[in-house]
Protein backbone atom coordinates (compact mmCIF):
# COMPACT_ATOMS: atom_id res chain seq x y z
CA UNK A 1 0.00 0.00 0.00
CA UNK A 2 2.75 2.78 0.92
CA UNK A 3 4.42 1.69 -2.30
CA UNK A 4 1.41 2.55 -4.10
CA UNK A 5 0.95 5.87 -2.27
CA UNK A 6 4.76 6.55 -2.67
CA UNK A 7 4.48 6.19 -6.68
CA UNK A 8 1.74 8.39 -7.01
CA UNK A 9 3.07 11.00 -4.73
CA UNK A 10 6.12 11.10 -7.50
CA UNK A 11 4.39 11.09 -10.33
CA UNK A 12 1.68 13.61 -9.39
CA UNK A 13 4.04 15.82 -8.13
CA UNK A 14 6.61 15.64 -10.91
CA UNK A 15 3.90 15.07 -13.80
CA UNK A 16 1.28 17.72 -12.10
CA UNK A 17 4.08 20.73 -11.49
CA UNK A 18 5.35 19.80 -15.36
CA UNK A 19 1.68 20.73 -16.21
CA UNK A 20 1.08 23.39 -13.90
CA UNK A 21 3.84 24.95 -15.76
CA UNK A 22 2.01 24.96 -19.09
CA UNK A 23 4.14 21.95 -20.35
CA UNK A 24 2.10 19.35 -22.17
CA UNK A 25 1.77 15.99 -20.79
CA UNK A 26 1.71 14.62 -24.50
CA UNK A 27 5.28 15.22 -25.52
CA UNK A 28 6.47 13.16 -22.58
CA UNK A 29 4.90 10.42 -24.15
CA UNK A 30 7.58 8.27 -26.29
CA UNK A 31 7.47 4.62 -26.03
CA UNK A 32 10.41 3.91 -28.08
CA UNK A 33 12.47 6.23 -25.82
CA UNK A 34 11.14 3.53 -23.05
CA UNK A 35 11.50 0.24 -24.88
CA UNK A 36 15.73 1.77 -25.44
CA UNK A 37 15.92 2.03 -21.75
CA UNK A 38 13.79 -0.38 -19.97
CA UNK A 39 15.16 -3.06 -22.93
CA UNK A 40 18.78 -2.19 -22.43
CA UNK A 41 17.95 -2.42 -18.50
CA UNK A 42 16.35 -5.79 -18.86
CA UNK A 43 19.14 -7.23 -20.88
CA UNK A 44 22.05 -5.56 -18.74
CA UNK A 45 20.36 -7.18 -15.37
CA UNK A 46 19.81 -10.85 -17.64
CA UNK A 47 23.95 -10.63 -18.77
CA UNK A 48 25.20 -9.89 -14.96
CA UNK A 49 22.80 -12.51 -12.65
CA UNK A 50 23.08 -16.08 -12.54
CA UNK A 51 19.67 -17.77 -13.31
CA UNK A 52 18.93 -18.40 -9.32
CA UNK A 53 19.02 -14.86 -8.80
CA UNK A 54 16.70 -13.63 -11.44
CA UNK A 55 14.17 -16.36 -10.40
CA UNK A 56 13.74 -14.68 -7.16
CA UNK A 57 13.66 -11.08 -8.38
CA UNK A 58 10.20 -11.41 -9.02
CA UNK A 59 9.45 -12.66 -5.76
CA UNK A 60 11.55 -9.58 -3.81
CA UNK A 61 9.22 -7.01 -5.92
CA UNK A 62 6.22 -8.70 -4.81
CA UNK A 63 7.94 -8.52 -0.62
CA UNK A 64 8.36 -4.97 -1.29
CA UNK A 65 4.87 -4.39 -2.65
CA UNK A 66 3.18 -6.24 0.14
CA UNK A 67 5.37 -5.06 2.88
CA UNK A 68 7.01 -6.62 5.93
CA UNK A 69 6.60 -10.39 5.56
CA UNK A 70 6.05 -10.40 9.58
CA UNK A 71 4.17 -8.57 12.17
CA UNK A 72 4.45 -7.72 15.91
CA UNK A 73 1.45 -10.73 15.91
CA UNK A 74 3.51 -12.78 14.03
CA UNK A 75 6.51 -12.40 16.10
CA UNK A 76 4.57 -12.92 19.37
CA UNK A 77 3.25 -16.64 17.48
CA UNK A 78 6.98 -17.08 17.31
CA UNK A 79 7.56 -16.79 20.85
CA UNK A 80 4.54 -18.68 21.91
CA UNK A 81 5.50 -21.59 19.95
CA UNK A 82 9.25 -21.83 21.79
CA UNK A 83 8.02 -21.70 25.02
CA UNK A 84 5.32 -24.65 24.27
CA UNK A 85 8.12 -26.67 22.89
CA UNK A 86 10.66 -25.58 25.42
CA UNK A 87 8.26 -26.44 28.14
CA UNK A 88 7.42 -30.09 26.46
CA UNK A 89 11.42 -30.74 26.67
CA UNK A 90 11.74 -29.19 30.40
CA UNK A 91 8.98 -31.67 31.36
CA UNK A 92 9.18 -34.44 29.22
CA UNK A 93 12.43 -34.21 27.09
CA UNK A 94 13.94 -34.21 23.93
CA UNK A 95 12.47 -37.60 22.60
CA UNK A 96 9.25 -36.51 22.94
CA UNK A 97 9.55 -33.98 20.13
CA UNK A 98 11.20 -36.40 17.44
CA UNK A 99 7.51 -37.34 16.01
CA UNK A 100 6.85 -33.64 15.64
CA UNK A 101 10.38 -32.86 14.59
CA UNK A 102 10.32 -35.60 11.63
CA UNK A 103 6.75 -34.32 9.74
CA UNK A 104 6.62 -30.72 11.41
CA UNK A 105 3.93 -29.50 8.86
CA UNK A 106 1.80 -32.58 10.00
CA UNK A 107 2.16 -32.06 13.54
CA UNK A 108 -0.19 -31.16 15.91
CA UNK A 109 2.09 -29.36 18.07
CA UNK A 110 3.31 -27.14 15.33
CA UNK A 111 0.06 -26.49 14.12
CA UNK A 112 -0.70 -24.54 16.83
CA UNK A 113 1.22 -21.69 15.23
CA UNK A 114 -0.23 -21.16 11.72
CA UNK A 115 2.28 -18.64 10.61
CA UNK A 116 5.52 -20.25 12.04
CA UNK A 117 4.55 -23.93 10.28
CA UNK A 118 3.63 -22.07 7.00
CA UNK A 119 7.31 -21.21 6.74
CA UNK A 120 8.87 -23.90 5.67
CA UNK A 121 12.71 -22.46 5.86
CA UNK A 122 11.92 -21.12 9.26
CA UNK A 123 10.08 -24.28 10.51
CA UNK A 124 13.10 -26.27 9.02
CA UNK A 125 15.33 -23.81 10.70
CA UNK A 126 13.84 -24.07 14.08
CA UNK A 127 13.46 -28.21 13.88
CA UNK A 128 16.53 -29.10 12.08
CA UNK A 129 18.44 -27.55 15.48
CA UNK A 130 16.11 -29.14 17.51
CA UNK A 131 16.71 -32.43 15.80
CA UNK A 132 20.48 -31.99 16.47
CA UNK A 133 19.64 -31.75 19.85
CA UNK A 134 17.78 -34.55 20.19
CA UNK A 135 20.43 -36.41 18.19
CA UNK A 136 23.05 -35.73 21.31
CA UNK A 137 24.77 -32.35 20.48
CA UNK A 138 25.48 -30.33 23.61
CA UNK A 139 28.26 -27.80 22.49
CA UNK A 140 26.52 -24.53 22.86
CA UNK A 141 29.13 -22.78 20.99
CA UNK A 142 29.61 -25.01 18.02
CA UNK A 143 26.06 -25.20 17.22
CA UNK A 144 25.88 -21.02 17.64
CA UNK A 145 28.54 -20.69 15.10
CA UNK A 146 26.89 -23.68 13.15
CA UNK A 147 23.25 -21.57 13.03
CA UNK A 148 25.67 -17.82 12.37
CA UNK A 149 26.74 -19.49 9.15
CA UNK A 150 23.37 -20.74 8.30
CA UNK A 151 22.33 -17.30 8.83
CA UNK A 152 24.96 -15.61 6.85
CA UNK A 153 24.94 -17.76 4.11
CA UNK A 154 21.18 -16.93 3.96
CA UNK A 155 21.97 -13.43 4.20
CA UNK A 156 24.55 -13.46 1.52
CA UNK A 157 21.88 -14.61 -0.69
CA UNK A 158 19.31 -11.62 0.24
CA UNK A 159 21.98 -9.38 -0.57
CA UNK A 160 22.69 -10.89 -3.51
CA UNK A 161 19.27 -10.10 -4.89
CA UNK A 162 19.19 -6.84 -3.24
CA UNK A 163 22.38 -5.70 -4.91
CA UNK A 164 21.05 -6.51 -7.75
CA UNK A 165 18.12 -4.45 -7.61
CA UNK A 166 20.09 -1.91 -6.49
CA UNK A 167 22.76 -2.76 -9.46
CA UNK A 168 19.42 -2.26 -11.93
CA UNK A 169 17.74 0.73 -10.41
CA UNK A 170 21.09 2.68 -11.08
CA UNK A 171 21.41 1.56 -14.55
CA UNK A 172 18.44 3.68 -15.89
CA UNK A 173 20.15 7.22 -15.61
CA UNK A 174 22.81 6.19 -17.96
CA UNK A 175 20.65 4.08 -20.44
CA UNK A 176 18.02 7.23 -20.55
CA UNK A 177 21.31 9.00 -21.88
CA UNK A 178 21.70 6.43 -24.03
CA UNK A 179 18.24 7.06 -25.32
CA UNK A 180 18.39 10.82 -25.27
CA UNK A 181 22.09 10.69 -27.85
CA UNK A 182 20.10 8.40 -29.99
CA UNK A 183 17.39 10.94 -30.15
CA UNK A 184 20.17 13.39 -30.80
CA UNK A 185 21.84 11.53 -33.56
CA UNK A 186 18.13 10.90 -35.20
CA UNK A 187 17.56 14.91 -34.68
CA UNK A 188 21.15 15.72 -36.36
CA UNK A 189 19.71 13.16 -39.90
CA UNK A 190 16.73 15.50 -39.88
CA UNK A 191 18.85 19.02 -39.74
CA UNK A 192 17.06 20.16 -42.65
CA UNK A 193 13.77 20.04 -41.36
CA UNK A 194 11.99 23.51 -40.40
CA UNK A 195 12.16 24.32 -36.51
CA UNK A 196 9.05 23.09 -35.25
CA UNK A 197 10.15 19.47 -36.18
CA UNK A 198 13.26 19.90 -35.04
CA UNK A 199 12.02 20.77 -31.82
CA UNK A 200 9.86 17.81 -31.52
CA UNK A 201 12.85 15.74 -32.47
CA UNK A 202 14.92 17.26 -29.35
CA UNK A 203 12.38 17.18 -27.28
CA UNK A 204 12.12 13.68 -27.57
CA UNK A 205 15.49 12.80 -27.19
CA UNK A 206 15.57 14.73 -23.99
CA UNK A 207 12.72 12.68 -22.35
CA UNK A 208 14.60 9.87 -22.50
CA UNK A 209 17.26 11.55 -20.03
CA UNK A 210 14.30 13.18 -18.11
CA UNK A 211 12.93 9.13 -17.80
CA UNK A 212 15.76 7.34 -16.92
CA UNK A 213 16.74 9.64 -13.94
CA UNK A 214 13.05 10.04 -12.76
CA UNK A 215 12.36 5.84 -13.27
CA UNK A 216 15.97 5.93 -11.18
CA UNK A 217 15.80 7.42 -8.24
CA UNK A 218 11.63 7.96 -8.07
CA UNK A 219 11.32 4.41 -8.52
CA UNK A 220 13.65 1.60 -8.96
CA UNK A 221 16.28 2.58 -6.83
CA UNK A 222 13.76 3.45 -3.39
CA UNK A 223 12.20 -0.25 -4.21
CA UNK A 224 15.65 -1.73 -4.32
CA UNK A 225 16.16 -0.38 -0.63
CA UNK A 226 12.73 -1.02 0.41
CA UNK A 227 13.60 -4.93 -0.12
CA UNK A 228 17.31 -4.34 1.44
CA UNK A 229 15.24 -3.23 4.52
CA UNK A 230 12.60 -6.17 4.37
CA UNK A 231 15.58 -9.28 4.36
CA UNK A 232 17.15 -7.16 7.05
CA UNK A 233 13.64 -7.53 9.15
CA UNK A 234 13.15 -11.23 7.92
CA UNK A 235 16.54 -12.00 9.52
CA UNK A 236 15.42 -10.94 13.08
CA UNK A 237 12.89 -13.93 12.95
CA UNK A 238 15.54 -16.04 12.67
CA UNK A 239 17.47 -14.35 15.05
CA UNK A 240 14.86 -14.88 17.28
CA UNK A 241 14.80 -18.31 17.21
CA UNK A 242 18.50 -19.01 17.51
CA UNK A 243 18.66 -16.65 20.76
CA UNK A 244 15.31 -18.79 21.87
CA UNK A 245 17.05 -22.01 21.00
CA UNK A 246 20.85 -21.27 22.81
CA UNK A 247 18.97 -20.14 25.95
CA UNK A 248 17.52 -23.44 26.11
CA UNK A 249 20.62 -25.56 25.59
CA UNK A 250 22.03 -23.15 28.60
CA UNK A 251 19.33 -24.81 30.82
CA UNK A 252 17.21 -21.60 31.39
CA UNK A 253 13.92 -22.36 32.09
CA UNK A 254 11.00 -21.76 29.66
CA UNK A 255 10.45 -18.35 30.31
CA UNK A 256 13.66 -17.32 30.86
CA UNK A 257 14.81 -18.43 27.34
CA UNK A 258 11.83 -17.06 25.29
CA UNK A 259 12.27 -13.47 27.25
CA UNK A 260 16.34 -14.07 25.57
CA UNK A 261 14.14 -14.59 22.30
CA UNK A 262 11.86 -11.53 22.71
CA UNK A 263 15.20 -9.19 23.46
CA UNK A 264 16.73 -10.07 19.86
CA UNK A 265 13.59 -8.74 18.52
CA UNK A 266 13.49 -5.08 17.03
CA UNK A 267 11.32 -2.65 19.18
CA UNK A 268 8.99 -2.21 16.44
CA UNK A 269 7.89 -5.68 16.25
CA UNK A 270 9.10 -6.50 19.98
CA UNK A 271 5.99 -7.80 22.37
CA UNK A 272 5.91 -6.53 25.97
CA UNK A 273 6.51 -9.14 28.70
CA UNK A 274 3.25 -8.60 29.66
CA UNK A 275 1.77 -9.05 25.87
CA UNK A 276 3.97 -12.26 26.30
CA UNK A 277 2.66 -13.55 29.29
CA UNK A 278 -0.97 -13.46 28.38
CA UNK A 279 -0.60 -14.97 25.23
CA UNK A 280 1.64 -18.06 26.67
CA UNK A 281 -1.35 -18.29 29.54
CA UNK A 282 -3.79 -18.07 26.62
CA UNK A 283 -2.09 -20.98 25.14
CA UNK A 284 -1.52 -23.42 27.71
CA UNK A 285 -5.03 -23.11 28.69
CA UNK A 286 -6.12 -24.03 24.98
C-alpha cells in the first residue's frame, strides 16, 4: 500500500508541477524512448545474474509491494511456539519432540502456530536444530557458530538479490542518456527540417534523459532499498529463534529463554513481557 501511495506522490508531483507549468503531458509520451531504456535495462540485469538470482527477483518485488513479511502478531506466534516446545522438553524431554520434529507440517504441536509452520525455511530452521539436539549435540558454541553461518549464508543470498536491484535501479540514468544521444543523432539526420520538427525531435530525445533519472531514483532505486530493509527484518525472525534455542541448551527455564528470544527482537515488532505472558497463559489453557 505505501508503495502505491509513494508512486503516485512522484508522479503527481513531478507530472502535475510539469503541467502546472504549461508543459504538455503529451510530448512526454515516447514509447520507443522507453523500450531503449527499460530493454537495455532488462538485458544488462539478464547478462550480470546467474539464473537463481533472477528467479527470485520477481518474488523480492512482490515482498516490497506487500510489505514486511512479519508482524508484531507474528513475532509474538513465534515466541509462543518456543516456550510450548521448550516447556514439552523441560517436562518431558527431547524424545518426545522427534515425532513432531520428523513431519513438522503434520504435527499437531506445530500447528498450533499457523504462521511459524507455514514457513517452511523457518520451521526447518527451528526443527533441524532441535533435531540436532535430540540427536546428542550439547556444544553450545559449536552449534551457535553452526546456526551464524546458516544465517549468513542466507543473508549473503538476500543481498545478492538486493544488490542486484540496487545494481538495476542505477542503470536507468545512464541508459536514458543512451536514449536521449540516440534521439540526438536521429535529430542531427533530420537538420534540414523547419524548426518546429526539429524541436519535436529534441524534445524527444531529452525525455529519455528526463525518464531514466526520474524511473531511477523515483522508482527503482527506493524499491531496491525497500527490499534491502525487508531481508534485514526477515533476519530478526531467525534471530529470534537461535537466541530462543541457545537459551535453552544453557538450561534456562522456559520463560527465561523465550524473554532471551523476545530481546533479539526489534522494538517495532518487539511484544511486551506482559503481551507475552498473556498470550503463553492463553495458550496453555487451549
Amino acid at each position: 500500500m505505501l508503495f502505491v501511495v509513494g508512486f503516485l506522490v512522484v508522479f503527481v508531483c513531478v507530472l502535475g508541477a510539469y503541467a502546472a507549468h504549461g508543459g504538455h503531458l503529451g510530448v512526454l509520451w515516447q514509447p520507443l524512448e522507453f523500450v531503449i531504456i527499460f530493454g537495455a535495462a532488462i538485458g544488462a540485469m539478464l547478462i550480470a545474474s546467474p539464473k537463481h538470482v533472477l528467479s527470485k527477483i520477481g518474488a523480492a518485488y512482490g515482498m516490497a509491494l506487500k510489505g514486511s513479511r512479519y508482524s508484531k502478531a507474528d513475532f509474538l506466534e513465534l515466541l509462543t511456539m518456543q516456550y510450548t516446545v521448550f516447556k514439552l522438553i523441560k517436562t518431558k524431554g527431547m524424545l518426545e519432540l522427534e515425532a513432531h520434529l520428523d513431519h513438522p507440517h503434520d504435527s499437531s504441536l506445530f500447528n498450533r502456530f499457523p504462521t511459524f509452520v507455514k514457513d517452511h525455511h523457518a520451521t526447518d530452521f527451528f526443527c533441524d536444530y532441535l533435531r540436532m539436539l535430540t540427536m546428542g549435540a550439547e556444544n553450545v558454541y559449536q552449534i551457535e557458530d553452526l546456526m551464524n553461518e546458516e544465517l549468513e549464508v542466507h543473508h549473503n543470498e538476500q543481498h545478492t538479490v538486493s544488490s542486484t536491484l540496487t545494481a538495476f535501479g542505477e542503470s536507468f540514468p545512464a541508459l536514458g542518456i543512451v536514449a536521449a544521444v540516440l534521439g540526438v543523432i536521429h535529430t542531427m539526420g533530420s537538420i534540414n527540417q523547419p524548426p518546429e520538427v526539429l524541436g519535436k525531435l529534441i524534445g524527444a530525445a531529452l525525455v529519455g534523459t528526463f525518464a531514466g533519472i526520474l524511473i531511477s531514483y523515483g522508482v527503482m532505486s527506493p524499491l531496491a532499498v525497500c527490499v534491502k530493509t525487508l531481508h534485514e527484518g526477515e533476519s530478526r525472525y531467525f534471530s529470534c529463534m537461535k537466541a530462543g534455542i541457545l537459551a535453552c541448551m544453557n538450561g534456562y527455564a522456559p520463560a527465561v529463554a523465550v524473554e532471551f528470544a523476545r530481546k533479539s527482537i526489534e522494538s517495532d515488532f518487539r511484544p511486551s513481557f506482559a503481551e507475552l505472558e498473556e498470550a503463553i497463559q492463553n495458550t496453555s489453557v487451549s
